[in-house]
Protein backbone atom coordinates (compact mmCIF):
# COMPACT_ATOMS: atom_id res chain seq x y z
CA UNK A 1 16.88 -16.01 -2.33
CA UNK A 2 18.80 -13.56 -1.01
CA UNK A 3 20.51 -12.21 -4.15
CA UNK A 4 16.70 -12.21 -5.43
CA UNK A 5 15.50 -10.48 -2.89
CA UNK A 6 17.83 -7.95 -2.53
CA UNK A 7 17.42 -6.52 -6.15
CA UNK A 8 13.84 -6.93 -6.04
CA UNK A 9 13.84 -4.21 -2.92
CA UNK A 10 16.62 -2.23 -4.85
CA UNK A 11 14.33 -2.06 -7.93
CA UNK A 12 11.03 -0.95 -6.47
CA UNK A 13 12.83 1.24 -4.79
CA UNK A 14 14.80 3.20 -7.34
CA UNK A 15 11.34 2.60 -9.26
CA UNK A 16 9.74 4.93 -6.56
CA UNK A 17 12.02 7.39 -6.43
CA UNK A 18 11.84 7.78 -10.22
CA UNK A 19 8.27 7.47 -10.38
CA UNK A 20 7.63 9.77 -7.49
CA UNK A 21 9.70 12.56 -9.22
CA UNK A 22 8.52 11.53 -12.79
CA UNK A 23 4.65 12.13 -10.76
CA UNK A 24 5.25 15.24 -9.14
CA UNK A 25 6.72 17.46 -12.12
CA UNK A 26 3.10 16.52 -14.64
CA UNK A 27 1.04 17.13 -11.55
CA UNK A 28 2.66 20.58 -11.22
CA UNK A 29 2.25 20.92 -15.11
CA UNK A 30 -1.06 19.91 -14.66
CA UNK A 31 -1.73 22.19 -12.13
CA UNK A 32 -2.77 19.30 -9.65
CA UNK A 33 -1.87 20.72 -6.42
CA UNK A 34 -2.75 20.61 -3.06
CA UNK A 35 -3.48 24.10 -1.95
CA UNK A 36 -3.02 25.03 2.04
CA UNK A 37 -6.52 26.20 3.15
CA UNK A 38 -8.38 25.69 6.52
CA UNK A 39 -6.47 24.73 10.05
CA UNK A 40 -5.41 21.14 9.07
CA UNK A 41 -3.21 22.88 6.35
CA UNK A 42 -0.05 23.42 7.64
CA UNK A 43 2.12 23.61 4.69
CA UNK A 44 2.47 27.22 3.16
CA UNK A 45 2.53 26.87 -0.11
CA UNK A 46 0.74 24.48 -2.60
CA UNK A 47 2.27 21.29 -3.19
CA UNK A 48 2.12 18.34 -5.95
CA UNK A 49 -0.60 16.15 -5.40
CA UNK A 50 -1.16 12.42 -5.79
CA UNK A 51 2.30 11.10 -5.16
CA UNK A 52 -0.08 7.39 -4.97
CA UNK A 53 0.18 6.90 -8.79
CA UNK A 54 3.81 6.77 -8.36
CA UNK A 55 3.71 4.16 -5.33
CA UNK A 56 1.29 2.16 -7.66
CA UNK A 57 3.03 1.99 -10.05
CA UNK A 58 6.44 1.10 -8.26
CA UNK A 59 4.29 -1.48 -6.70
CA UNK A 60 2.98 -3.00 -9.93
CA UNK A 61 7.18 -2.89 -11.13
CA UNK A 62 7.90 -4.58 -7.56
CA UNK A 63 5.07 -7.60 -8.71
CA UNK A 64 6.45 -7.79 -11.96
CA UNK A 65 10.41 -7.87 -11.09
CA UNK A 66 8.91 -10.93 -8.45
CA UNK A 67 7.32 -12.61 -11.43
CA UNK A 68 10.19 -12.66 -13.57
CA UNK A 69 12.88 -12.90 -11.45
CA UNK A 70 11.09 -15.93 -8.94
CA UNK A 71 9.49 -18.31 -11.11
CA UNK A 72 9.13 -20.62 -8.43
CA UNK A 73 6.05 -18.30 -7.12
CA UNK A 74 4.27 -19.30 -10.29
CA UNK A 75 1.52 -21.13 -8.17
CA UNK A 76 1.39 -17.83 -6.58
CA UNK A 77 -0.62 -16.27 -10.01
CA UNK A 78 -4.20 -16.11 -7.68
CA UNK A 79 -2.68 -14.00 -5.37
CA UNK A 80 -0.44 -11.87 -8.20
CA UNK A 81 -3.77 -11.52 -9.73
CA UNK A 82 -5.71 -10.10 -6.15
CA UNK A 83 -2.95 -7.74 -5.56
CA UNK A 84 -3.36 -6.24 -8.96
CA UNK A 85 -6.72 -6.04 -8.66
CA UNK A 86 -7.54 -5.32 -5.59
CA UNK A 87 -4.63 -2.22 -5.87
CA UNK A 88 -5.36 -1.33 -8.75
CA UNK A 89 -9.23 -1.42 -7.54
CA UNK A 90 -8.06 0.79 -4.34
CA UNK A 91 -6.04 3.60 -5.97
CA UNK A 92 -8.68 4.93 -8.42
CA UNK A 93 -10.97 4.58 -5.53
CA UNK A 94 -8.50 7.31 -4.02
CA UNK A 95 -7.96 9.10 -6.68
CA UNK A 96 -11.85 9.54 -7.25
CA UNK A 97 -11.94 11.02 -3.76
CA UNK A 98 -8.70 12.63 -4.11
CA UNK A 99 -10.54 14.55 -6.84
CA UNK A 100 -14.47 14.73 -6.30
CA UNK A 101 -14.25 14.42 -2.93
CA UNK A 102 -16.86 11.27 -2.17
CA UNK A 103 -18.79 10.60 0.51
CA UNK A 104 -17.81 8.78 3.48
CA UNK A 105 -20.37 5.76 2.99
CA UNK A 106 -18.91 4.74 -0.67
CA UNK A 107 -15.35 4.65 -0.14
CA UNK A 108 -16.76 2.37 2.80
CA UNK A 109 -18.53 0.11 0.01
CA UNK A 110 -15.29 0.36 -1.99
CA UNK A 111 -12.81 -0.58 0.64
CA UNK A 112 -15.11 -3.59 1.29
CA UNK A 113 -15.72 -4.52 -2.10
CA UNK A 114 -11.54 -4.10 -2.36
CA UNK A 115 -11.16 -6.71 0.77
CA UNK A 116 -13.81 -9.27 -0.69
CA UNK A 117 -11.31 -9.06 -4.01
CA UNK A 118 -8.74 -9.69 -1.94
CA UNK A 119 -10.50 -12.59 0.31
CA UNK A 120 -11.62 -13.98 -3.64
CA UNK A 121 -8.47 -14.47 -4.51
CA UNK A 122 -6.83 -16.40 -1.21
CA UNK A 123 -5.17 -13.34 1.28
CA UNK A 124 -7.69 -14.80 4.04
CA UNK A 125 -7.94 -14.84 7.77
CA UNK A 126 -8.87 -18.27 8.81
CA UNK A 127 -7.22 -18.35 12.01
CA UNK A 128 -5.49 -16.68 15.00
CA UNK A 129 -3.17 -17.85 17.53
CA UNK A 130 -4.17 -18.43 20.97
CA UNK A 131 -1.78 -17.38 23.80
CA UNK A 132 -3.61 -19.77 26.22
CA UNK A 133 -4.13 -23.19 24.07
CA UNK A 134 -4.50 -24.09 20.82
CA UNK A 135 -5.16 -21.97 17.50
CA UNK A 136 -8.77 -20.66 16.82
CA UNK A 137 -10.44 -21.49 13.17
CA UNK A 138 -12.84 -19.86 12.01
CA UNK A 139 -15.77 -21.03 9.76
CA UNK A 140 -16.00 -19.28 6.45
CA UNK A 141 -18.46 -16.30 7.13
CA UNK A 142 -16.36 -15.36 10.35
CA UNK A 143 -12.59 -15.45 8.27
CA UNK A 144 -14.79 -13.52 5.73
CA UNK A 145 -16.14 -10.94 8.09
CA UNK A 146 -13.04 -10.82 9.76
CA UNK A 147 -10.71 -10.47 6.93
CA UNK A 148 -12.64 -7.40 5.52
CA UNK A 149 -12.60 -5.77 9.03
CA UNK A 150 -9.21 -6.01 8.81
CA UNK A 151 -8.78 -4.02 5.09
CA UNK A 152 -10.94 -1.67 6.13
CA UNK A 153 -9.35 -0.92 9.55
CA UNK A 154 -5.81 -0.38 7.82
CA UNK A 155 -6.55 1.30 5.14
CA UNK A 156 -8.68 3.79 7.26
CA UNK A 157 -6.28 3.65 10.14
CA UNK A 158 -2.91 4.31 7.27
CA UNK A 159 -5.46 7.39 5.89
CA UNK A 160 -6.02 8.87 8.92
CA UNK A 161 -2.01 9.29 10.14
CA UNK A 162 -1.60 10.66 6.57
CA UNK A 163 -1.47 14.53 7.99
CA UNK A 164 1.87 15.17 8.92
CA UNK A 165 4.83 15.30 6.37
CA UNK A 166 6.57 11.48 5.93
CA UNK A 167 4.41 10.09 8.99
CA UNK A 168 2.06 7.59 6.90
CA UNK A 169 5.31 6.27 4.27
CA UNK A 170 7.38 6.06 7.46
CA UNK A 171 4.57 4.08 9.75
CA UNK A 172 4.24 2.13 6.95
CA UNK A 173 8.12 1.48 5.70
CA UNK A 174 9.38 0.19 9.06
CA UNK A 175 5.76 -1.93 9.58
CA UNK A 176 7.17 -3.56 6.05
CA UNK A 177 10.53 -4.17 7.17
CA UNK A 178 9.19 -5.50 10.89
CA UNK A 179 6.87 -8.28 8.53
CA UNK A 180 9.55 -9.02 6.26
CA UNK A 181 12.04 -10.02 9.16
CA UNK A 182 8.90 -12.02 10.78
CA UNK A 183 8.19 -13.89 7.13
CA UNK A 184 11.83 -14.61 6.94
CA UNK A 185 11.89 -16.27 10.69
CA UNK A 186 9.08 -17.95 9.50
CA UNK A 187 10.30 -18.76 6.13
CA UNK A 188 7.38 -17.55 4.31
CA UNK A 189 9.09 -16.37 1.07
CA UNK A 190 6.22 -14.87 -0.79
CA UNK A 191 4.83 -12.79 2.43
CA UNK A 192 8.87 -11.68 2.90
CA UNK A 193 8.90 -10.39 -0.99
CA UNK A 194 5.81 -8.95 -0.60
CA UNK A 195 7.24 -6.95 2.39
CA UNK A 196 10.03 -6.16 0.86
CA UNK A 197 8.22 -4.14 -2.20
CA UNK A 198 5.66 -2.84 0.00
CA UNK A 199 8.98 -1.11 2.42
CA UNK A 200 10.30 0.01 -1.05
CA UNK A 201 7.89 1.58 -2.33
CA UNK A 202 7.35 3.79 0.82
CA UNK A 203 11.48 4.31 1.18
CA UNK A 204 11.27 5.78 -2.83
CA UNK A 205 8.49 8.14 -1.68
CA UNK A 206 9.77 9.25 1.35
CA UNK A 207 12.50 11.62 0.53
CA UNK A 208 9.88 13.76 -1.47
CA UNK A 209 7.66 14.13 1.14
CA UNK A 210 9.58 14.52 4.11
CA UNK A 211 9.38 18.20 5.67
CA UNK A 212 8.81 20.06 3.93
CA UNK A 213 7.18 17.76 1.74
CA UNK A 214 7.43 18.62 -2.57
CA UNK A 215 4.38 15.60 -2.99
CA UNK A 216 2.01 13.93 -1.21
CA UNK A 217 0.57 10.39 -1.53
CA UNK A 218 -2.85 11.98 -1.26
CA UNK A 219 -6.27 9.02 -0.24
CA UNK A 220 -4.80 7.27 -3.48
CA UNK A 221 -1.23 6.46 -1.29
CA UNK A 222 -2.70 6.14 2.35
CA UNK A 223 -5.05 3.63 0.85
CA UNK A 224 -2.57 1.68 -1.28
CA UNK A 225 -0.18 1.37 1.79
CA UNK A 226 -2.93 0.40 4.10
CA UNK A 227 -4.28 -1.87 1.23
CA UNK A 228 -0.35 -3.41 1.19
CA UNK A 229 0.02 -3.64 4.81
């Protein structure tokens, strides 16, 4: 698996990069740029805005190289079919707000609605280790409740560190790599490829929009990445 895993990274990474600087020359066509205005501005000029399609879609390559190249995750489709979903679900959710700006209570509704997706299709909470005895289940409406608490915590939590140039892709990128050395101690090969893309596609990003930054991720990246963490 190592072999495997190490082109899988390589690929979603070099698929970031691409994608990231394939994204930020049409948004510039396109005139989609994020213009410095107000005191939580800092940059001077105006720079290319939602660098998130090009994580997405790096991501969706990542998903697809682990499909191909791992058949042995076939009985893994549920949860290849949540993560498209549920991402794909996520990122026009930020783009939406990227663009019109929507209130605070429906990307609320939308990031639950994206965790019940993702507890619908088996990435579930059930239970939680106990430092002082034995592990704690919990019954389905608790792992439910607790599981969407959870989305909604990191993707707000991801969104909200999203101010300063390469902050959010680099919280995120060594998070990725700190999960994919726990999945591998705990030889969990699915949550250690999953990992893997998920560091990837923030390492692709990151030279773009470190300081000073030619793209940003914009709500449509700072979701995803929570989303993938």
């Amino acid at each position: 698996m190592i072999v495997e895993n190490s082109l899988l990274f390589l690929g979603t990474l070099l698929a970031s990069g691409v994608m990231t600087f394939v994204v930020r020359g049409i948004m510039r066509r396109a005139g989609i740029m994020d213009v410095p205005t107000g005191d939580r501005k800092t940059h001077e000029r105006p720079v290319a805005y939602e660098g998130g399609l090009a994580m997405y879609t790096a991501f969706v390559c990542g998903l697809v190289g682990l499909a191909v190249g791992v058949p042995e995750f076939y009985p893994e489709s549920v949860q290849f079919r949540g993560l498209i979903f549920g991402g794909t679900f996520v990122v026009l959710v930020g783009v939406a707000d990227d663009l019109l700006d929507l209130k605070p209570w429906v990307k609320l509704v939308a990031q639950v609605a994206a965790a019940y997706i993702m507890y619908h299709h088996g990435f579930r909470i059930e239970k939680v280790s106990n430092p002082l005895g034995t592990e704690i289940d919990f019954a389905a409406f608790a792992s439910l409740a607790v599981t969407v608490i959870w989305y909604v915590v990191l993707m707000n939590g991801i969104n909200m560190v999203d101010g300063l140039d390469g902050l959010a892709a680099g919280i995120v990128g060594i998070s990725s790599l700190t999960v994919a050395a726990i999945a591998m101690d705990l030889n969990q090969p699915f949550g250690l490829a999953l990992a893997l893309i998920t560091a990837a596609v923030c390492l692709g990003f990151l030279p773009f929009n470190l300081s000073p930054a030619t793209i940003f991720m914009g709500d449509a990246g700072s979701l995803l990445l929570g989303f993938l963490l």
